[in-house]
C-alpha atoms as a PDB file:
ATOM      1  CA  UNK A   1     -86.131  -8.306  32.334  1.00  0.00           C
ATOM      2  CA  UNK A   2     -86.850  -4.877  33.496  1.00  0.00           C
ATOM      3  CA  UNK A   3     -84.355  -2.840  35.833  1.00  0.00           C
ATOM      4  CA  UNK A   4     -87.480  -2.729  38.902  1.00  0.00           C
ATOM      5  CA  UNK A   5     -87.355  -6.899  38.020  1.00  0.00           C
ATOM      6  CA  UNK A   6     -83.857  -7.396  38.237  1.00  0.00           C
ATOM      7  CA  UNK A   7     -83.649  -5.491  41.633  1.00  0.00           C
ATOM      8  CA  UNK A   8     -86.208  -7.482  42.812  1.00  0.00           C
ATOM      9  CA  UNK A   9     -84.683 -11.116  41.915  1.00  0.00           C
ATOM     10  CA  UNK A  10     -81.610  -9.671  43.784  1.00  0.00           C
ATOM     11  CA  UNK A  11     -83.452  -9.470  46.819  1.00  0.00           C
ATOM     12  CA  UNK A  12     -84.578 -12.829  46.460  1.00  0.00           C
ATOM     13  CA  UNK A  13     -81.577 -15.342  47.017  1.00  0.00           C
ATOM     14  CA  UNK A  14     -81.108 -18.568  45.869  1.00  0.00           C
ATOM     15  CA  UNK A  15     -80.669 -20.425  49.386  1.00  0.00           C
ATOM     16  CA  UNK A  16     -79.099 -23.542  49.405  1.00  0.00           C
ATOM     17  CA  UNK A  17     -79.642 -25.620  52.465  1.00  0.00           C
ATOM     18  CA  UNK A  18     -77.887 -28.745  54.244  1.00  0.00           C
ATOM     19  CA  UNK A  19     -78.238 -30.831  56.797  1.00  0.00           C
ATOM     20  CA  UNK A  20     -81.012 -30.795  59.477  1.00  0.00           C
ATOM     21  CA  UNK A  21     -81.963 -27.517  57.850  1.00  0.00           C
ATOM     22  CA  UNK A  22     -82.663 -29.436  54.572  1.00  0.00           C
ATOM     23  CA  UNK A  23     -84.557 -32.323  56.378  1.00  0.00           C
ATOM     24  CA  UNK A  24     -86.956 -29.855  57.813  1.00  0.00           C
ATOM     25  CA  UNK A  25     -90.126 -30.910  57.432  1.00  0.00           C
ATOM     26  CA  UNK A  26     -91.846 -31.501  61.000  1.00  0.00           C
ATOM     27  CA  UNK A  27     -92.219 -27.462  61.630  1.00  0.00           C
ATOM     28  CA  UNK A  28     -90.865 -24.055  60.720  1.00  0.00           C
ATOM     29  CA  UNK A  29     -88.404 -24.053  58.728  1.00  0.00           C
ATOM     30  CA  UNK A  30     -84.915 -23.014  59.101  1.00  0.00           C
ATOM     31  CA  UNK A  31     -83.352 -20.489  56.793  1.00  0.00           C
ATOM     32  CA  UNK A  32     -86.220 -18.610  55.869  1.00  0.00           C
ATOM     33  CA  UNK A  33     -84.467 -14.911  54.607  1.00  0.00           C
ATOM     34  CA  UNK A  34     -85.286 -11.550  54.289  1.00  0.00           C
ATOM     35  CA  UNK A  35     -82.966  -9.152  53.565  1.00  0.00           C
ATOM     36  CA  UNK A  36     -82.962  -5.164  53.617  1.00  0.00           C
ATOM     37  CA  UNK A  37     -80.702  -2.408  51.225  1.00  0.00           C
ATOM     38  CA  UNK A  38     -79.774   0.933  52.449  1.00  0.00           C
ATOM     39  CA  UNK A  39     -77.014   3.667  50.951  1.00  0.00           C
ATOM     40  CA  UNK A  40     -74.464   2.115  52.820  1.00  0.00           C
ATOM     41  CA  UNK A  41     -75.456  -1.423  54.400  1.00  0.00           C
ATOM     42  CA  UNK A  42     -77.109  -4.811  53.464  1.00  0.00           C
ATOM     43  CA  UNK A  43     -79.350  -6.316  56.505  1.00  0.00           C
ATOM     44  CA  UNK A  44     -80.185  -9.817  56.260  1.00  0.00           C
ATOM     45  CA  UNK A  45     -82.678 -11.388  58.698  1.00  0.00           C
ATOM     46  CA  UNK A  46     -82.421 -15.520  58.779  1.00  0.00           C
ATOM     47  CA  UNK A  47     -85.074 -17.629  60.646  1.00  0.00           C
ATOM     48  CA  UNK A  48     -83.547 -20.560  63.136  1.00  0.00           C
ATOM     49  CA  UNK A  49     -86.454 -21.676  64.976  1.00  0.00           C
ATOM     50  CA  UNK A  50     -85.327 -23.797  67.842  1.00  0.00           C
ATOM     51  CA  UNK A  51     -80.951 -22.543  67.630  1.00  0.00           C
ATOM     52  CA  UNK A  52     -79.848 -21.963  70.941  1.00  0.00           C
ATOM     53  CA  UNK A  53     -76.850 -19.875  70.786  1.00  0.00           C
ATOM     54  CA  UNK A  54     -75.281 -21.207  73.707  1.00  0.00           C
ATOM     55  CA  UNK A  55     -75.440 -24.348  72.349  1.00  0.00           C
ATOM     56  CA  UNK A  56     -75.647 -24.115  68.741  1.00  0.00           C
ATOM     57  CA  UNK A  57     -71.763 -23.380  67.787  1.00  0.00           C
ATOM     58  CA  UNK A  58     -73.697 -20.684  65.074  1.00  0.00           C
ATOM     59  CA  UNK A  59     -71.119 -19.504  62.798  1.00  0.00           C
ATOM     60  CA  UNK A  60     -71.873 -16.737  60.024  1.00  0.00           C
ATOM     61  CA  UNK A  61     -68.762 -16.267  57.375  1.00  0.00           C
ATOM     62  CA  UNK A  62     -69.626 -13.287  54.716  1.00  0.00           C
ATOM     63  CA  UNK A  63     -67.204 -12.920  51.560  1.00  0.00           C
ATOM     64  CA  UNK A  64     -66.294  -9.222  50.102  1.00  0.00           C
ATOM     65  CA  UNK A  65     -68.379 -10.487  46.844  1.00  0.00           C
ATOM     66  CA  UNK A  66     -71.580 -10.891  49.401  1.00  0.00           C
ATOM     67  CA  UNK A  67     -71.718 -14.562  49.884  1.00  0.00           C
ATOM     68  CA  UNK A  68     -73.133 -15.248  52.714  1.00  0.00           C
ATOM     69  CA  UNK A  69     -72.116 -19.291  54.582  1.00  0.00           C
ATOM     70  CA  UNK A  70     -73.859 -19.760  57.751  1.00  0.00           C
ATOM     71  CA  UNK A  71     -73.244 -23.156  59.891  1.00  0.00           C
ATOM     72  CA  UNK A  72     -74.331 -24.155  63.320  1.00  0.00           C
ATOM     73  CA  UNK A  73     -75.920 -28.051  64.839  1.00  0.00           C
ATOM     74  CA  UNK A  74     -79.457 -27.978  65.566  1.00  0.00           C
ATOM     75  CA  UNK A  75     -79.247 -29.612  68.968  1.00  0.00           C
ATOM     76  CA  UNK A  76     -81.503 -32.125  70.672  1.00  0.00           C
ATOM     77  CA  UNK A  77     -84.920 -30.831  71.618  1.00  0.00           C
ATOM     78  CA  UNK A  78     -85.685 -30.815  74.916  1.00  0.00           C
ATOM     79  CA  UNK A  79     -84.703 -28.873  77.916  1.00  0.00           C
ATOM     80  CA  UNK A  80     -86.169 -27.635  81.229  1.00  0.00           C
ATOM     81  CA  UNK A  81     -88.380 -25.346  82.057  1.00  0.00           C
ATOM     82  CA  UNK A  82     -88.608 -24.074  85.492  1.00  0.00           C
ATOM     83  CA  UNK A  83     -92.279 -21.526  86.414  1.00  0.00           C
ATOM     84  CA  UNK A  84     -92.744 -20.324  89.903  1.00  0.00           C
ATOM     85  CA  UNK A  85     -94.094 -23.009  91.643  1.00  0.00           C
ATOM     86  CA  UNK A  86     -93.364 -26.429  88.955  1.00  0.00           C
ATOM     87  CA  UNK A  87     -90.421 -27.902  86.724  1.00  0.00           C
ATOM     88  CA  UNK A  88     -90.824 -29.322  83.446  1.00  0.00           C
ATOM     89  CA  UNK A  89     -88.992 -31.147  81.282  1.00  0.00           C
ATOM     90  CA  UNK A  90     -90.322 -30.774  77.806  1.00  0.00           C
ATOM     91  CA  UNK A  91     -89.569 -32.169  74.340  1.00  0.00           C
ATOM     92  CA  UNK A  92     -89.593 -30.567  71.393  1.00  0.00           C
ATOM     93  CA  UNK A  93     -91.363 -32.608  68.344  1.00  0.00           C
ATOM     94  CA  UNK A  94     -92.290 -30.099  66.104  1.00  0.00           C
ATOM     95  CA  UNK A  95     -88.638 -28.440  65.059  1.00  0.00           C
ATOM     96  CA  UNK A  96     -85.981 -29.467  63.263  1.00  0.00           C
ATOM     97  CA  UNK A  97     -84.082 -32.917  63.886  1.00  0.00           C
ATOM     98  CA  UNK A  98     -80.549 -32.542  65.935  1.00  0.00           C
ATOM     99  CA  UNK A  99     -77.400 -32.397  63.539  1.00  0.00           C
ATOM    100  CA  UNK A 100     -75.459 -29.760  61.601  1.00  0.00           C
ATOM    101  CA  UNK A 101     -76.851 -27.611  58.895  1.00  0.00           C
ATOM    102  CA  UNK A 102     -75.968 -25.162  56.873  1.00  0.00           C
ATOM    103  CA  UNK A 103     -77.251 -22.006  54.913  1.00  0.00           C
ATOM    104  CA  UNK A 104     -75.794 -20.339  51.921  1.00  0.00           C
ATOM    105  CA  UNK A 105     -76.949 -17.105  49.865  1.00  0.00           C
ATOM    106  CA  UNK A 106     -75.945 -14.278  48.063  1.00  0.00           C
ATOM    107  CA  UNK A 107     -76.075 -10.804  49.178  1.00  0.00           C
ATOM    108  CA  UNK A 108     -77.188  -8.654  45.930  1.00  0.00           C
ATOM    109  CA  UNK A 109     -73.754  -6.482  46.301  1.00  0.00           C
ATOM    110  CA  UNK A 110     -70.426  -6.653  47.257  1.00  0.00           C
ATOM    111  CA  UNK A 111     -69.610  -5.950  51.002  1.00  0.00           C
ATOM    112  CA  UNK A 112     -66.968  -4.971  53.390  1.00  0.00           C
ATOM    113  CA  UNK A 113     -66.680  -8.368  55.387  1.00  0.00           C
ATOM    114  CA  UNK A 114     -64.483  -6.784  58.312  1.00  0.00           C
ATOM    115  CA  UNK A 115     -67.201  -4.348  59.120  1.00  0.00           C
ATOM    116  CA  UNK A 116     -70.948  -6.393  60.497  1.00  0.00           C
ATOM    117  CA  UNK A 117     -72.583  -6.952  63.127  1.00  0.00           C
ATOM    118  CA  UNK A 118     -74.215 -10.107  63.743  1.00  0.00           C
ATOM    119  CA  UNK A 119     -77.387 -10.216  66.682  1.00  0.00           C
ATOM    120  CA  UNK A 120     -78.832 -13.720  67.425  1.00  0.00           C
ATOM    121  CA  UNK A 121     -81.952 -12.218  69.107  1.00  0.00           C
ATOM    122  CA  UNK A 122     -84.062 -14.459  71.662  1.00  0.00           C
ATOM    123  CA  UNK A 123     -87.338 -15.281  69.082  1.00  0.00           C
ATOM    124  CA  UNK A 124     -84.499 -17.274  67.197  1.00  0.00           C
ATOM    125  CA  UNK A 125     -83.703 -14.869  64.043  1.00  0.00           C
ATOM    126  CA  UNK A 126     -80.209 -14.153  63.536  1.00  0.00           C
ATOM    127  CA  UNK A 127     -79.955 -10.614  62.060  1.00  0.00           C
ATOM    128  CA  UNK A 128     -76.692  -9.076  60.419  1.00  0.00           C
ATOM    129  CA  UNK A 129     -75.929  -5.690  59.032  1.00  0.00           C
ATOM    130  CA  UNK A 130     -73.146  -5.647  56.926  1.00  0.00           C
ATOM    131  CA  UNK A 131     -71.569  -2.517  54.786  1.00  0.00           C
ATOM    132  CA  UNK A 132     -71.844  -2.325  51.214  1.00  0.00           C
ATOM    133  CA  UNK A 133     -68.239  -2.220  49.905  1.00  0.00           C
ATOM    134  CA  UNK A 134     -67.159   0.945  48.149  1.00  0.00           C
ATOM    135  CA  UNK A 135     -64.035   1.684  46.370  1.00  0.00           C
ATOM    136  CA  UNK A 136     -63.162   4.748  46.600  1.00  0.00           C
ATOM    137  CA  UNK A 137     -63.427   5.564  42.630  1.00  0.00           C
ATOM    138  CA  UNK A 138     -67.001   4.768  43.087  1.00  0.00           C
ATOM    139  CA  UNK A 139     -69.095   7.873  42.729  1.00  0.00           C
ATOM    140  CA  UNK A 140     -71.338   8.672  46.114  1.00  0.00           C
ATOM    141  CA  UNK A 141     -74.523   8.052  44.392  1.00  0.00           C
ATOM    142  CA  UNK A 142     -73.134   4.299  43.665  1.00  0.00           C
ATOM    143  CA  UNK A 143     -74.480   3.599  47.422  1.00  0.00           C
ATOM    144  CA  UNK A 144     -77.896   4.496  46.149  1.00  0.00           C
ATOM    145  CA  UNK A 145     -80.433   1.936  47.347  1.00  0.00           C
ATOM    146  CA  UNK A 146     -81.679  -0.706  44.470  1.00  0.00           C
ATOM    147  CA  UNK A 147     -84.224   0.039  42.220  1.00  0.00           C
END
């Protein structure tokens, strides 16, 4: 295995799934991953179709060697929806049954797990950035993106 094809099975994790996340099957799926390397950060983009945040009790734990454990309960699909002039009250068929899951991967480098920030944005991707750890024996070009 080449250096270009080891760099590029780093940036494709083994992702282990549980739970609802695991049962799956009805629409799109939860934990799909993509995940970004700069100098100095790692950013990790994880699909949860059909998370609410406010409801989900989303949890994202990330070790110093860049283990990555993230946990949350899909919750029961429906909700309202109120438009202008109507109410609804709709239910969701085509996501994920209700329950816990979980996601687990590995980051392709160790990071500094005091310093990310986490972003559950509204289309229902969670996205971290996380900095790569450095010790400070490590020479500056060590941050150097993978090749």
């Amino acid at each position: 295995m080449g250096v270009q094809d080891y760099a590029e099975s780093k940036l494709k994790p083994s992702v282990d799934l549980t739970g609802s996340a695991k049962e799956c099957s009805n629409g799109p799926s939860i934990g799909v991953i993509d995940i970004g390397v700069s100098q100095s950060a790692f950013l990790f983009r994880v699909a949860l179709p059909g998370i609410r945040s406010d409801q989900s009790k989303l949890k994202c734990e990330i070790q110093r060697d860049g283990k990555v454990l993230i946990q949350g309960i899909v919750t029961q699909g429906s909700e309202v929806l109120q438009g202008l002039s109507s109410v609804c009250q709709m239910t969701v068929e085509k996501l994920c049954s209700p329950g816990p899951f979980t996601i687990s991967f590995n980051l392709p480098g160790p990071v500094d797990p005091r310093l990310f920030s986490p972003k559950f944005r509204p289309d229902g991707i969670l996205e971290v950035v996380v900095m790569r750890y450095r010790r400070p024996s490590d020479p500056v070009d060590a941050w150097a993106p993978l090749s």
